[in-house]
Protein backbone atom coordinates (compact mmCIF):
# COMPACT_ATOMS: atom_id res chain seq x y z
CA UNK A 1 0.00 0.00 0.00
CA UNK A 2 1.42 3.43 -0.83
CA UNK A 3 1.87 5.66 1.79
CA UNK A 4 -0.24 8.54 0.82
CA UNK A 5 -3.00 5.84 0.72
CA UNK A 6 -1.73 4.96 4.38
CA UNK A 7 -2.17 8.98 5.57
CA UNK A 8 -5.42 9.79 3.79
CA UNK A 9 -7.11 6.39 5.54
CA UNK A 10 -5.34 7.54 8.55
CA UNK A 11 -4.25 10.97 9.55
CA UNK A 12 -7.58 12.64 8.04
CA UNK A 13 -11.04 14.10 9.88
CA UNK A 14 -14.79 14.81 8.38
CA UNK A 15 -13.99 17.02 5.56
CA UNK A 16 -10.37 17.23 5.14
CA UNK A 17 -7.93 15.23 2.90
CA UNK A 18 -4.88 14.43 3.74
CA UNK A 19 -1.73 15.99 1.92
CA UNK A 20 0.26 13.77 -0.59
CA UNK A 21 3.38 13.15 -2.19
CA UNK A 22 5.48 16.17 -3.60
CA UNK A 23 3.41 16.24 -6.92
CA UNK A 24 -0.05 15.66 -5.29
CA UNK A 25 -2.55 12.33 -6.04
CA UNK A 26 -4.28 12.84 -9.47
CA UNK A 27 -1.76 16.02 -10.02
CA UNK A 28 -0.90 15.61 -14.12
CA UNK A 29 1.78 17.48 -15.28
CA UNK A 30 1.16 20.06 -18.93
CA UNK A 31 4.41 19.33 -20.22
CA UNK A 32 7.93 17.33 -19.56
CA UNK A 33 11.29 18.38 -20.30
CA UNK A 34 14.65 17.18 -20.04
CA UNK A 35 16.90 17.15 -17.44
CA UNK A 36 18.99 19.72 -19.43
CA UNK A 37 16.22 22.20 -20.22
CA UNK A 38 14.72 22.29 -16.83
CA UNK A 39 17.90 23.35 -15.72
CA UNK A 40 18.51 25.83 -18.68
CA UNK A 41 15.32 27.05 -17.95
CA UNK A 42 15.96 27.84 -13.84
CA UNK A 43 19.48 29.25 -15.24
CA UNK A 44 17.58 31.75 -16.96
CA UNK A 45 14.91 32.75 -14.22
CA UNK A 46 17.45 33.09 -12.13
CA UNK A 47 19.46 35.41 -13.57
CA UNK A 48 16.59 37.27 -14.59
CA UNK A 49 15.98 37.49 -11.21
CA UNK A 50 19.25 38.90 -10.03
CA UNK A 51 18.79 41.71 -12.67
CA UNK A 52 15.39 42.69 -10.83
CA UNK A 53 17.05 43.18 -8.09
CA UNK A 54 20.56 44.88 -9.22
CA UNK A 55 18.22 47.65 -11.08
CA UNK A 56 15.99 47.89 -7.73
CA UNK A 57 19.41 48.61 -5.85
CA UNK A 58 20.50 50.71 -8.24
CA UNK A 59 17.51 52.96 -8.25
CA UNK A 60 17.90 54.05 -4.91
CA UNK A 61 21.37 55.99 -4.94
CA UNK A 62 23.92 55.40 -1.74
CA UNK A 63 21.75 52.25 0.16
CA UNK A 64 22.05 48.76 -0.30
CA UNK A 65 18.75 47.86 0.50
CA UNK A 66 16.69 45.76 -1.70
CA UNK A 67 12.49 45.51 -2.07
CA UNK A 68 13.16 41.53 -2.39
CA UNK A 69 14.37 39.90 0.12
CA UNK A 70 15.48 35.99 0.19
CA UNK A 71 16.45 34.71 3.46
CA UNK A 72 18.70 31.17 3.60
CA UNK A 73 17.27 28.35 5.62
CA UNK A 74 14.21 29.15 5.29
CA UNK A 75 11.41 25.91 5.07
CA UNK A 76 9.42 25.04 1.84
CA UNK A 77 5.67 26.06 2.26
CA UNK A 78 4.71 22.72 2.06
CA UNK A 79 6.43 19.35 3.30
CA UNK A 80 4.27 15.96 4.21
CA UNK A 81 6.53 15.30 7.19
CA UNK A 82 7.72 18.33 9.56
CA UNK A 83 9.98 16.60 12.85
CA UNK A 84 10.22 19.05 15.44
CA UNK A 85 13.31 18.19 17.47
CA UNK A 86 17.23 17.75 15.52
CA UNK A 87 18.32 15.39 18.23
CA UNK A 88 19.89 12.05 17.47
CA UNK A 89 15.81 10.76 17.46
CA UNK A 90 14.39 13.08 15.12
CA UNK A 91 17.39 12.35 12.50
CA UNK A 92 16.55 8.57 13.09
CA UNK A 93 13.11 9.21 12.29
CA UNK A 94 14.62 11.44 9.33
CA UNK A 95 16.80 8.80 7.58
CA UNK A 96 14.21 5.74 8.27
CA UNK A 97 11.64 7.87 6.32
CA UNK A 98 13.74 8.26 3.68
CA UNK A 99 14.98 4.75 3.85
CA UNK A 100 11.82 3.55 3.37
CA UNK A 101 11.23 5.31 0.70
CA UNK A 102 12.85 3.80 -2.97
CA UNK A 103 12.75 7.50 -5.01
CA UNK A 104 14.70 10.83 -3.17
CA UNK A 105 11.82 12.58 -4.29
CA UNK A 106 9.01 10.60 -3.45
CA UNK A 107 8.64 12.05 0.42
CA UNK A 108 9.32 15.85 1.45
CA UNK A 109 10.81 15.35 5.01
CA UNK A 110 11.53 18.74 6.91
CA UNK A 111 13.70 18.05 10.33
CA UNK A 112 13.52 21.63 12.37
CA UNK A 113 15.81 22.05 15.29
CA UNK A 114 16.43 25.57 17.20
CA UNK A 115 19.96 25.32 18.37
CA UNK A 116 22.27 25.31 15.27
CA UNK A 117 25.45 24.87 17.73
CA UNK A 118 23.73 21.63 19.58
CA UNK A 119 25.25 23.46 22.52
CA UNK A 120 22.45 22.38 24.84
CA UNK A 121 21.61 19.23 23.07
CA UNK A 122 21.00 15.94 25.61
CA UNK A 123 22.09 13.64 22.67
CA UNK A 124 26.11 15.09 22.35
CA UNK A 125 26.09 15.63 26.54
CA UNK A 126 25.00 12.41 27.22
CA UNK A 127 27.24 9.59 29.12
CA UNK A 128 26.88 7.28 25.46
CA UNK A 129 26.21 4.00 27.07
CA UNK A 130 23.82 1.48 24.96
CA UNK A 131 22.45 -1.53 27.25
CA UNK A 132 20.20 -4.30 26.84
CA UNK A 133 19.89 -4.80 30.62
CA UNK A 134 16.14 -3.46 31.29
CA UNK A 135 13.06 -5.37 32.47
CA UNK A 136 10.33 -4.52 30.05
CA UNK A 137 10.57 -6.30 26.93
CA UNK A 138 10.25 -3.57 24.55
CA UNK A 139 13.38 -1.66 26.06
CA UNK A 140 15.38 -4.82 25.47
CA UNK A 141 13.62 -5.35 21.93
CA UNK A 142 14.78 -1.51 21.27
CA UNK A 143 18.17 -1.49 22.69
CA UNK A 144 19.02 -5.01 20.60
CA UNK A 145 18.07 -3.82 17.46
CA UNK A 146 19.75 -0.32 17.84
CA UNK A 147 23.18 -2.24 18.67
CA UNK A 148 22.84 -4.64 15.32
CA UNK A 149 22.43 -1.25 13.87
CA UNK A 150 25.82 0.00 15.05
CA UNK A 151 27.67 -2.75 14.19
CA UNK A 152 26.77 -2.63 11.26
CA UNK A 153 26.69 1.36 10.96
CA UNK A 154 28.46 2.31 7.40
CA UNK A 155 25.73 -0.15 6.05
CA UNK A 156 23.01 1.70 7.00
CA UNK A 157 25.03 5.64 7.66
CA UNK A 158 27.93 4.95 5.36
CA UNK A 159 28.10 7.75 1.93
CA UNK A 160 29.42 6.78 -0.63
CA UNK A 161 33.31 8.36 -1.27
CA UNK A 162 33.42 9.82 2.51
CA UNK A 163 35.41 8.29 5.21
CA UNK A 164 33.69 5.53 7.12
CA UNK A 165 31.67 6.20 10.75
CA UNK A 166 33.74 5.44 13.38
CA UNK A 167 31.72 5.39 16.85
CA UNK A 168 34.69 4.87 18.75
CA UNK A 169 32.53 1.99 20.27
CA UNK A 170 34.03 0.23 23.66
CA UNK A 171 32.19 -3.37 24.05
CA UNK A 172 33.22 -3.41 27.60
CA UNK A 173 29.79 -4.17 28.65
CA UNK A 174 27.30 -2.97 31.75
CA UNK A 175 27.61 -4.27 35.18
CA UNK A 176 24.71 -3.77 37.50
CA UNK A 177 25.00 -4.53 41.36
CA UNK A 178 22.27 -5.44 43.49
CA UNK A 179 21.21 -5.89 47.13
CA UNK A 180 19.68 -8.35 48.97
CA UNK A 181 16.41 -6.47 48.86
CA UNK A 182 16.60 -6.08 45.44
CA UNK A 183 18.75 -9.56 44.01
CA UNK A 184 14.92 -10.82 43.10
CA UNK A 185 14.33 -8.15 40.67
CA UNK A 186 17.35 -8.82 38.96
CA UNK A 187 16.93 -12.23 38.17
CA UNK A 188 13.64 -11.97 37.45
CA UNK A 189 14.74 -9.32 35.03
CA UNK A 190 17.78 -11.14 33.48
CA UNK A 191 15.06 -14.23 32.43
CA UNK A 192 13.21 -11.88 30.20
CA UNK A 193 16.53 -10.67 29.01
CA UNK A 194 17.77 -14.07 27.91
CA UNK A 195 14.57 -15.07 26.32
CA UNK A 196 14.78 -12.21 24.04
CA UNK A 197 18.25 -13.19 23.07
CA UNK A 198 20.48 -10.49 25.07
CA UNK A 199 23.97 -11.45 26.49
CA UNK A 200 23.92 -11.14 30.01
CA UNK A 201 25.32 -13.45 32.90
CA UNK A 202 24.44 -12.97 36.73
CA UNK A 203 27.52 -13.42 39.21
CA UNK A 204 27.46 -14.31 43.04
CA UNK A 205 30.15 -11.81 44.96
CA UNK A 206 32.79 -14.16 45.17
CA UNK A 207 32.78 -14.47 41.23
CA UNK A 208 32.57 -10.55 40.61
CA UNK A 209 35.50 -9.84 43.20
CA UNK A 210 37.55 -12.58 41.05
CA UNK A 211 36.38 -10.85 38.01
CA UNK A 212 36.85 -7.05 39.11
CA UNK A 213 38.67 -7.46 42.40
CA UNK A 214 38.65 -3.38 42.41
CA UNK A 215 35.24 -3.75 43.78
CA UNK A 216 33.92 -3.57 47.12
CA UNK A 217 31.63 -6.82 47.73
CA UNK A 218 30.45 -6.68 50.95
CA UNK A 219 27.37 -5.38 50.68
CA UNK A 220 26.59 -6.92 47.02
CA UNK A 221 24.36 -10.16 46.56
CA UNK A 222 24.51 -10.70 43.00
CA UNK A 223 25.84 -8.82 39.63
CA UNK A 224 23.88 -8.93 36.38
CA UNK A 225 27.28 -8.19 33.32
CA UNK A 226 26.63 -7.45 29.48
CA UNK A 227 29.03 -9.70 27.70
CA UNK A 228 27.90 -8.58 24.24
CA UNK A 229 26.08 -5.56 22.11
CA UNK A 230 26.80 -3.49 25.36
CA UNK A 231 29.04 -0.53 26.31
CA UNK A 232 29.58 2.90 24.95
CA UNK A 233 30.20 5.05 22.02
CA UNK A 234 30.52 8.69 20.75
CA UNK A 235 26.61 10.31 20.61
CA UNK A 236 27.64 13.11 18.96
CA UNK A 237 29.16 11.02 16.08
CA UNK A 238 26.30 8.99 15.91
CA UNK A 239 24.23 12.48 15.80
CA UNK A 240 26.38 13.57 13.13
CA UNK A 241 26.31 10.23 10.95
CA UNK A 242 22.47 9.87 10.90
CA UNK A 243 21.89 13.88 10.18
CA UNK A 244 24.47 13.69 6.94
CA UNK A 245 22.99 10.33 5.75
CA UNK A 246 19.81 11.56 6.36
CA UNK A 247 20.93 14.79 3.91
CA UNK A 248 22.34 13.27 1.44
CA UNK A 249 19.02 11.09 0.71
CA UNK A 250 17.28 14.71 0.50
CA UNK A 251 15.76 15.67 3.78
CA UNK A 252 15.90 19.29 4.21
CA UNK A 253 17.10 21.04 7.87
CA UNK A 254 16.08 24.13 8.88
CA UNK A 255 17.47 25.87 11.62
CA UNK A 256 14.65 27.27 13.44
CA UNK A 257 11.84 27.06 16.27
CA UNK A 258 8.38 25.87 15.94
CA UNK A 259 6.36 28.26 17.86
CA UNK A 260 2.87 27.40 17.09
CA UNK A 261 0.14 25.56 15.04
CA UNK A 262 -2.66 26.24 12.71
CA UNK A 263 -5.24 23.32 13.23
CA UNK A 264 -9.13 22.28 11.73
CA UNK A 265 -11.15 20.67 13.57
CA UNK A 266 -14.05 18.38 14.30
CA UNK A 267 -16.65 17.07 17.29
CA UNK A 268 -16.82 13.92 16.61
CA UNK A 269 -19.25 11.05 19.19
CA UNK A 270 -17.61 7.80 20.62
CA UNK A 271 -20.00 4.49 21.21
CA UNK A 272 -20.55 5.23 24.41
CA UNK A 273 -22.31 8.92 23.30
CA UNK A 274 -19.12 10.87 24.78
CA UNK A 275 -18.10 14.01 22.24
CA UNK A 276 -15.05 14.59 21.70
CA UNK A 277 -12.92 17.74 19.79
CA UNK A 278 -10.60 16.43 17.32
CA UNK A 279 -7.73 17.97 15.31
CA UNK A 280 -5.77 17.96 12.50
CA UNK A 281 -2.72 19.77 12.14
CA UNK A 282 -2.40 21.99 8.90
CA UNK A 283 0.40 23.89 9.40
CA UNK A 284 3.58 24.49 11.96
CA UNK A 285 4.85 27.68 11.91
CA UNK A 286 8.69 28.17 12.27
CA UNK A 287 10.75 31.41 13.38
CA UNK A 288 13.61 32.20 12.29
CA UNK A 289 16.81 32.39 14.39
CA UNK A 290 16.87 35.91 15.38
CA UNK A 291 14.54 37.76 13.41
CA UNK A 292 10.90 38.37 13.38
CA UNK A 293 10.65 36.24 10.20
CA UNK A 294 8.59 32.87 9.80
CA UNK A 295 7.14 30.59 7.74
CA UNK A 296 4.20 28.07 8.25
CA UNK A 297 4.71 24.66 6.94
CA UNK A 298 1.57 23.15 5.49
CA UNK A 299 2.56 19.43 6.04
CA UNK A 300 0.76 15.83 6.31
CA UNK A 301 2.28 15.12 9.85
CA UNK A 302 3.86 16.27 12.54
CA UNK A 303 6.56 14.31 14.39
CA UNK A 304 7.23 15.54 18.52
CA UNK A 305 10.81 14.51 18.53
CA UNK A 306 11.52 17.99 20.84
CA UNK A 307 13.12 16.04 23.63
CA UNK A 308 13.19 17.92 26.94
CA UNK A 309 11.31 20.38 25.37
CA UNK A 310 8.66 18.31 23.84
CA UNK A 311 6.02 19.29 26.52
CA UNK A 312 5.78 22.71 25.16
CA UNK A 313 5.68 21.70 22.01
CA UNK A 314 2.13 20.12 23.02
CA UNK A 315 0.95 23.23 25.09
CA UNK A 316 1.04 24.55 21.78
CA UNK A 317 -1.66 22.73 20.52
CA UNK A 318 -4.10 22.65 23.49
CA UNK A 319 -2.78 19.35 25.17
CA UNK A 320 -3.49 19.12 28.54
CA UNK A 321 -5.81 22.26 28.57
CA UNK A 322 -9.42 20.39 27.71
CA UNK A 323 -12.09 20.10 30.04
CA UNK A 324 -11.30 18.63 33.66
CA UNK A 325 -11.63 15.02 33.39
CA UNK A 326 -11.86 14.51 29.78
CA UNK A 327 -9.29 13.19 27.24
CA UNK A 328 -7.96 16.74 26.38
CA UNK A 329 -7.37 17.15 29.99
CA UNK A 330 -4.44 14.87 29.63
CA UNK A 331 -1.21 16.56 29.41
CA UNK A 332 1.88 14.75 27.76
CA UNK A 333 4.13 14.65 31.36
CA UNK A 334 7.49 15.13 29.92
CA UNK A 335 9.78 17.75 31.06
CA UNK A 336 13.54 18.91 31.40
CA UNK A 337 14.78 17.09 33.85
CA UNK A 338 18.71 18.17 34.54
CA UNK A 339 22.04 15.74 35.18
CA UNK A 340 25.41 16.56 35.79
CA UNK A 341 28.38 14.31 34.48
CA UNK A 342 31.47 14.48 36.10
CA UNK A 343 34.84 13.61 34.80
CA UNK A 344 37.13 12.38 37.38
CA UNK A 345 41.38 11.40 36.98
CA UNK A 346 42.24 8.55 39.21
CA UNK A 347 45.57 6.77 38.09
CA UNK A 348 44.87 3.99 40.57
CA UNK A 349 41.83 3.47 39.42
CA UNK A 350 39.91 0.01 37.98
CA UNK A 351 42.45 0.12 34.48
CA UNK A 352 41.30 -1.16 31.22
CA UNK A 353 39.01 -4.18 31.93
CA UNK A 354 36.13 -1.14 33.81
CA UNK A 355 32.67 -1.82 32.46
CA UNK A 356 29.71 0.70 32.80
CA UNK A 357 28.89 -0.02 36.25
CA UNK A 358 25.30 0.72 37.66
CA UNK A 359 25.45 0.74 41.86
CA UNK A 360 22.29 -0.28 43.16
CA UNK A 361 22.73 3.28 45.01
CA UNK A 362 22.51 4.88 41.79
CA UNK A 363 25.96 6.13 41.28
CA UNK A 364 27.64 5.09 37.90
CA UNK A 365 30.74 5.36 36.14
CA UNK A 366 32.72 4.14 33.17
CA UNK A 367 36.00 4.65 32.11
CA UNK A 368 36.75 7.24 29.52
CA UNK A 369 39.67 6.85 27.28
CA UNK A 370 43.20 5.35 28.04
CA UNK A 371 44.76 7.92 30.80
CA UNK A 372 42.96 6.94 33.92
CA UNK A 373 39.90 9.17 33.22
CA UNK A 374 36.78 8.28 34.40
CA UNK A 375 33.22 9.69 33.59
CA UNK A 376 30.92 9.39 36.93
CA UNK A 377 27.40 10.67 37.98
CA UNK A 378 23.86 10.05 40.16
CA UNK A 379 20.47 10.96 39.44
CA UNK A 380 19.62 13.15 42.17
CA UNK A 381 16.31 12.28 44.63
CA UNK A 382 13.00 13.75 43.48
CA UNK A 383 13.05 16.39 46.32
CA UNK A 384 16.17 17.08 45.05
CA UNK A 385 15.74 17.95 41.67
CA UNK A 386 17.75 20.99 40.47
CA UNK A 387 16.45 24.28 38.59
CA UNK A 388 16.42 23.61 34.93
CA UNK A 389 17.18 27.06 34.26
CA UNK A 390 20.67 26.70 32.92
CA UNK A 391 23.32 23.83 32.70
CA UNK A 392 25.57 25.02 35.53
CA UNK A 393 26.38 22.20 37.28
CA UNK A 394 26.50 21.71 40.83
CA UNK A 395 30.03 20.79 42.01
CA UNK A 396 28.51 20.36 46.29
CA UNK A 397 26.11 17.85 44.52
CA UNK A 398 29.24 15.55 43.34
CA UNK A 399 30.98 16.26 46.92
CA UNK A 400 27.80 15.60 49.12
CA UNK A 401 25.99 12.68 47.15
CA UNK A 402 28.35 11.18 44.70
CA UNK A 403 31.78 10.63 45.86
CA UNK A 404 30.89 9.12 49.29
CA UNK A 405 29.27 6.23 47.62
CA UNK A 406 31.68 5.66 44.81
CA UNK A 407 34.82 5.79 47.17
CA UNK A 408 32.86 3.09 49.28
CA UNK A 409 31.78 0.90 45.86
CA UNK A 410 35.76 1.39 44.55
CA UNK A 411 38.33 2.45 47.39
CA UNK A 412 40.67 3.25 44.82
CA UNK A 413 38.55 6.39 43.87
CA UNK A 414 39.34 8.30 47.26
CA UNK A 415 41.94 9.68 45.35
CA UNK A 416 40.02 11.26 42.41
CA UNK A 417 40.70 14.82 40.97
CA UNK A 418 37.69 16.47 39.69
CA UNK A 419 39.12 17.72 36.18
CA UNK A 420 35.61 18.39 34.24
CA UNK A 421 32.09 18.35 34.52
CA UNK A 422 29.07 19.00 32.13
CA UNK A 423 25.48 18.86 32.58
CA UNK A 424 22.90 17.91 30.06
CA UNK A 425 19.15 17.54 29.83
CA UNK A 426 16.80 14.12 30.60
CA UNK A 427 13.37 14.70 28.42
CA UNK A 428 11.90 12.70 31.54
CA UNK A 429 8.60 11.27 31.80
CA UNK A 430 7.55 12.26 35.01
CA UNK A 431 4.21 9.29 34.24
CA UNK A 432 6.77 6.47 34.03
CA UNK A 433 9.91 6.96 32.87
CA UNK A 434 9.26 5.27 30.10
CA UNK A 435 8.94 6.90 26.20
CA UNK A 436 5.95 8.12 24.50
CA UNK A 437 5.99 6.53 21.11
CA UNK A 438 2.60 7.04 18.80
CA UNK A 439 -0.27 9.25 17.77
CA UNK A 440 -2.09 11.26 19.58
CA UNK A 441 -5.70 10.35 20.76
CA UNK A 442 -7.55 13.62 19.59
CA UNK A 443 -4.44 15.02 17.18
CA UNK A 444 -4.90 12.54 14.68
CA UNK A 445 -1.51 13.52 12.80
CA UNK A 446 0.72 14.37 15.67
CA UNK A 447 3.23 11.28 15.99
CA UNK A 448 5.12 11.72 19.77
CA UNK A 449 8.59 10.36 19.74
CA UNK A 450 9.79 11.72 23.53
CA UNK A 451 9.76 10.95 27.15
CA UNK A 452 12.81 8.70 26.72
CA UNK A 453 14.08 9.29 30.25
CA UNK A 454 17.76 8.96 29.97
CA UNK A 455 18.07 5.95 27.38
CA UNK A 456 17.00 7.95 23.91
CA UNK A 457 20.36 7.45 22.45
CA UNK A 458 20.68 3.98 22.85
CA UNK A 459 17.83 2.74 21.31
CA UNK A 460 17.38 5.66 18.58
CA UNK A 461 18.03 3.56 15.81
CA UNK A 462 15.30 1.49 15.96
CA UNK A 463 12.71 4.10 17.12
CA UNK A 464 13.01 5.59 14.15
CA UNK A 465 12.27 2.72 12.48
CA UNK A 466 9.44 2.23 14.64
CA UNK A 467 7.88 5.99 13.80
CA UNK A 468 8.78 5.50 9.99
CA UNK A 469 6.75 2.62 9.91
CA UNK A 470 3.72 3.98 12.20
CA UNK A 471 3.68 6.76 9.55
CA UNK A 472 4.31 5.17 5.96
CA UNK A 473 2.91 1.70 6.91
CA UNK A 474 0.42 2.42 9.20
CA UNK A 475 1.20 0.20 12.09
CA UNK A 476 4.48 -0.94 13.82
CA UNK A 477 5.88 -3.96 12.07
CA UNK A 478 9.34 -4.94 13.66
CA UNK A 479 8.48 -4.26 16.84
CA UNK A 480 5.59 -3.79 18.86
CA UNK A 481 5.43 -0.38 20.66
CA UNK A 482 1.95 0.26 21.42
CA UNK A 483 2.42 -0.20 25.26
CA UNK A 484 4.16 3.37 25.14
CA UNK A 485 1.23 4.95 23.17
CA UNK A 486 0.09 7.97 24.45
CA UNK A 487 -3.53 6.44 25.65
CA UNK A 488 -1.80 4.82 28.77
CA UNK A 489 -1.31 7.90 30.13
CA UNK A 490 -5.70 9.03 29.34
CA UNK A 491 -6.15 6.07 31.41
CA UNK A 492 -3.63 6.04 34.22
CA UNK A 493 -1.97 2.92 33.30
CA UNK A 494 1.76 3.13 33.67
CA UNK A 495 4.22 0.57 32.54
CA UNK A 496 7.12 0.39 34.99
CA UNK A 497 11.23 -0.27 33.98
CA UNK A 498 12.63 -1.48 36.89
CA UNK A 499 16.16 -0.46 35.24
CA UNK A 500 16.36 3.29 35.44
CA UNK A 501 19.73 4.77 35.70
């Protein structure tokens, strides 16, 4: 089925079609050319059009000002896919569209993204890590199929006559500690990760302190260690790879911000005689960096990919603002949520053979690089949570909370030096830390991709399969990913990971 049939069946209310492909269903062109003329032809206007403007110029003596004005970057008018977000999710989404897709031409996919220096981006300040050790089955399903993806990278991101992607991938694996409260949970957790094929082996204390004897085992009752498709890479590399891939197979990027939404809409009656106001998305208007200048997008759908700032993205459009009780009611609960990430020197420190290791106290660190540098960090207590304001980070907080308990999980680490820190942004999902992944109940072409909590990079590869599918095929067909549809959170049923870091 052709995906413009998919959309019209699909994303489409009482009274309103659905946009198509670039040329338009039933849209017959008066004439063809060759390749040669039509570009003869655009030679020609073009020039034309610089002489309009040189004689405009010219006509008003000692200014440089000009009646027509072009500005660079700016958006087509009309696109049939506009992501909002230029994270490492929204150029997933990006490339898998295009992938999908056998002609360059056949799909008009617009990627918008605010912050042309990714200075503030949580992909590139990220820790990197990609695990398969979670508990729900979908996080497991995600995280294998994203590391198949990156082994086999240049594949899928490689261009032809530029130099290969090199993630600068370390396979040293994850190692999770537990307590004897908690040991339960981490068997039961490691069953449904061998079922679904995922490397991981559980080891009593004696058998970790033979394996890492740099760790303190006292108060450990069993280990859970990745022995493949675990470890850590380079995010902004990754970012990079998918975002000039995604380019070079003709989606355009716009440097801008989306700050609002033109919308139709609908009441429309459930079975059970409830009404309900729907919408449908015509047009996302984007501002230009700096300037008062924007331009609305009329597009097919719109893609939420806005990470930590995702939840604004939806005030936009009335989410969360409906009638007290009611579907519209529902807001979509993710917000900025802010994490510091220490880099520590310790030359005495675990060496070569250091996993990513998760304390059950929440403190984690890896090694980074070959000089005895090590990247460390905690998420902070809900009552501790700090302003989101700015990314200063909070050296007390890495005093106070984070040192005590990894000097006590590796003794070596009471002599650390401090030498860096950064701190980036969690697009948490204060409903259950889990991601949003699907259409909206009453926005019938608004496609959430968000509400990752911490593990977006990992498993971006194959969530952007997942939304490329949901919007050319209609449905998810790898894997399954309706449990994270936005309609758990309309009726208050969370699904819980047990692995949060």
């Amino acid at each position: 089925m052709r995906w413009h049939t998919v959309l019209r069946r699909t994303l489409t209310g009482p009274g309103h079609t659905a946009l198509t492909g670039r040329s338009g269903v039933g849209h017959r062109r008066s004439f063809s050319t060759s390749a040669q003329v039509r570009k003869d032809l655009l030679e020609a206007l073009e020039g034309r059009f610089k002489s309009f403007k040189d004689k405009a110029a010219a006509a008003m003596p000692g200014s440089d000002w000009s009646p027509i004005h072009q500005t660079k970057g700016l958006p087509p008018e009309r696109a049939d896919v506009v992501i909002v977000g230029g994270g490492v999710i929204g150029w997933s989404i990006a490339y898998w569209l295009k992938k999908k897709r056998m002609f360059r031409n056949d799909l008009r996919v617009v990627l918008v993204e605010k912050d042309p220096t990714y200075s503030q981006a949580s992909t590139v300040l990220s820790a990197g890590g990609i695990r398969q050790q979670f508990s729900l089955k979908e996080n497991i399903q995600l995280s294998l199929a994203s590391a198949e993806f990156l082994r086999n990278i240049n594949e899928h991101l490689g261009i032809l006559n530029e130099d290969p992607v090199d993630l600068q991938f370390n396979h040293s694996g994850y190692l999770f500690l537990a307590s004897e409260d908690v040991a339960h949970i981490m068997e039961e957790n490691h069953l449904t990760q061998k079922e679904l094929g995922a490397e991981v082996i559980l080891m009593s204390p004696s058998q970790l302190k033979e394996r890492f004897p740099w760790v303190n085992t006292d108060d450990v009752a069993l280990a859970s260690y990745g022995l493949g498709n675990e470890g850590w890479f380079d995010p902004w590399t990754l970012l990079n790879a998918f975002r000039r891939k995604a380019m070079s197979m003709g989606v355009l990027q716009c440097f801008g911000e989306v700050t609002g939404f033109t919308c139709s809409s609908w009441n429309a009656k459930t079975v059970d005689g409830e009404t309900h106001l729907l919408k449908r998305i015509k047009n996302a208007k984007v501002q230009m960096p700096n300037s008062l200048e924007y331009q609305p997008v009329e597009c097919a759908v719109v893609v939420n990919a806005a990470g930590a700032e995702s939840g604004k993205i939806a005030d936009m459009l009335g989410i969360g603002k409906g009638p007290e009780n009611t579907l519209a009611a529902t807001p979509l609960p993710v917000e900025p949520r802010k994490r510091y990430v220490y880099v520590v020197h310790c030359p005495d420190g675990p060496g070569l053979d250091c996993p990513f290791l998760i304390d059950y106290s929440g403190v984690y660190f890896r090694r980074e690089g070959l000089g005895g540098n090590y990247i460390v960090g905690k998420s902070p207590e809900e009552t501790e949570e700090p302003d989101v304001s700015d990314l200063e980070v909070d050296h007390k907080f890495f005093q106070e909370k984070v040192w005590p308990l990894l000097c006590h999980r590796v003794p070596a680490f009471e002599s650390l030096k401090v030498s860096s820190a950064w701190a980036g942004f969690y697009d948490y999902n204060t409903f259950d830390q889990n991601a949003v992944v699907g259409l909206h109940p009453l926005i019938n072409n608004m496609i959430f991709a968000t509400g990752f909590s911490g593990h977006g990079l990992q498993q971006s590869p194959a969530v952007g399969r997942a939304v490329a599918e949901l919007i050319l095929d209609g449905g998810f067909q790898t894997i399954d990913l309706s449990a994270f549809d936005f309609r758990r959170i309309t009726s208050q049923e969370p699904i819980q990971e047990r692995n949060i870091v």
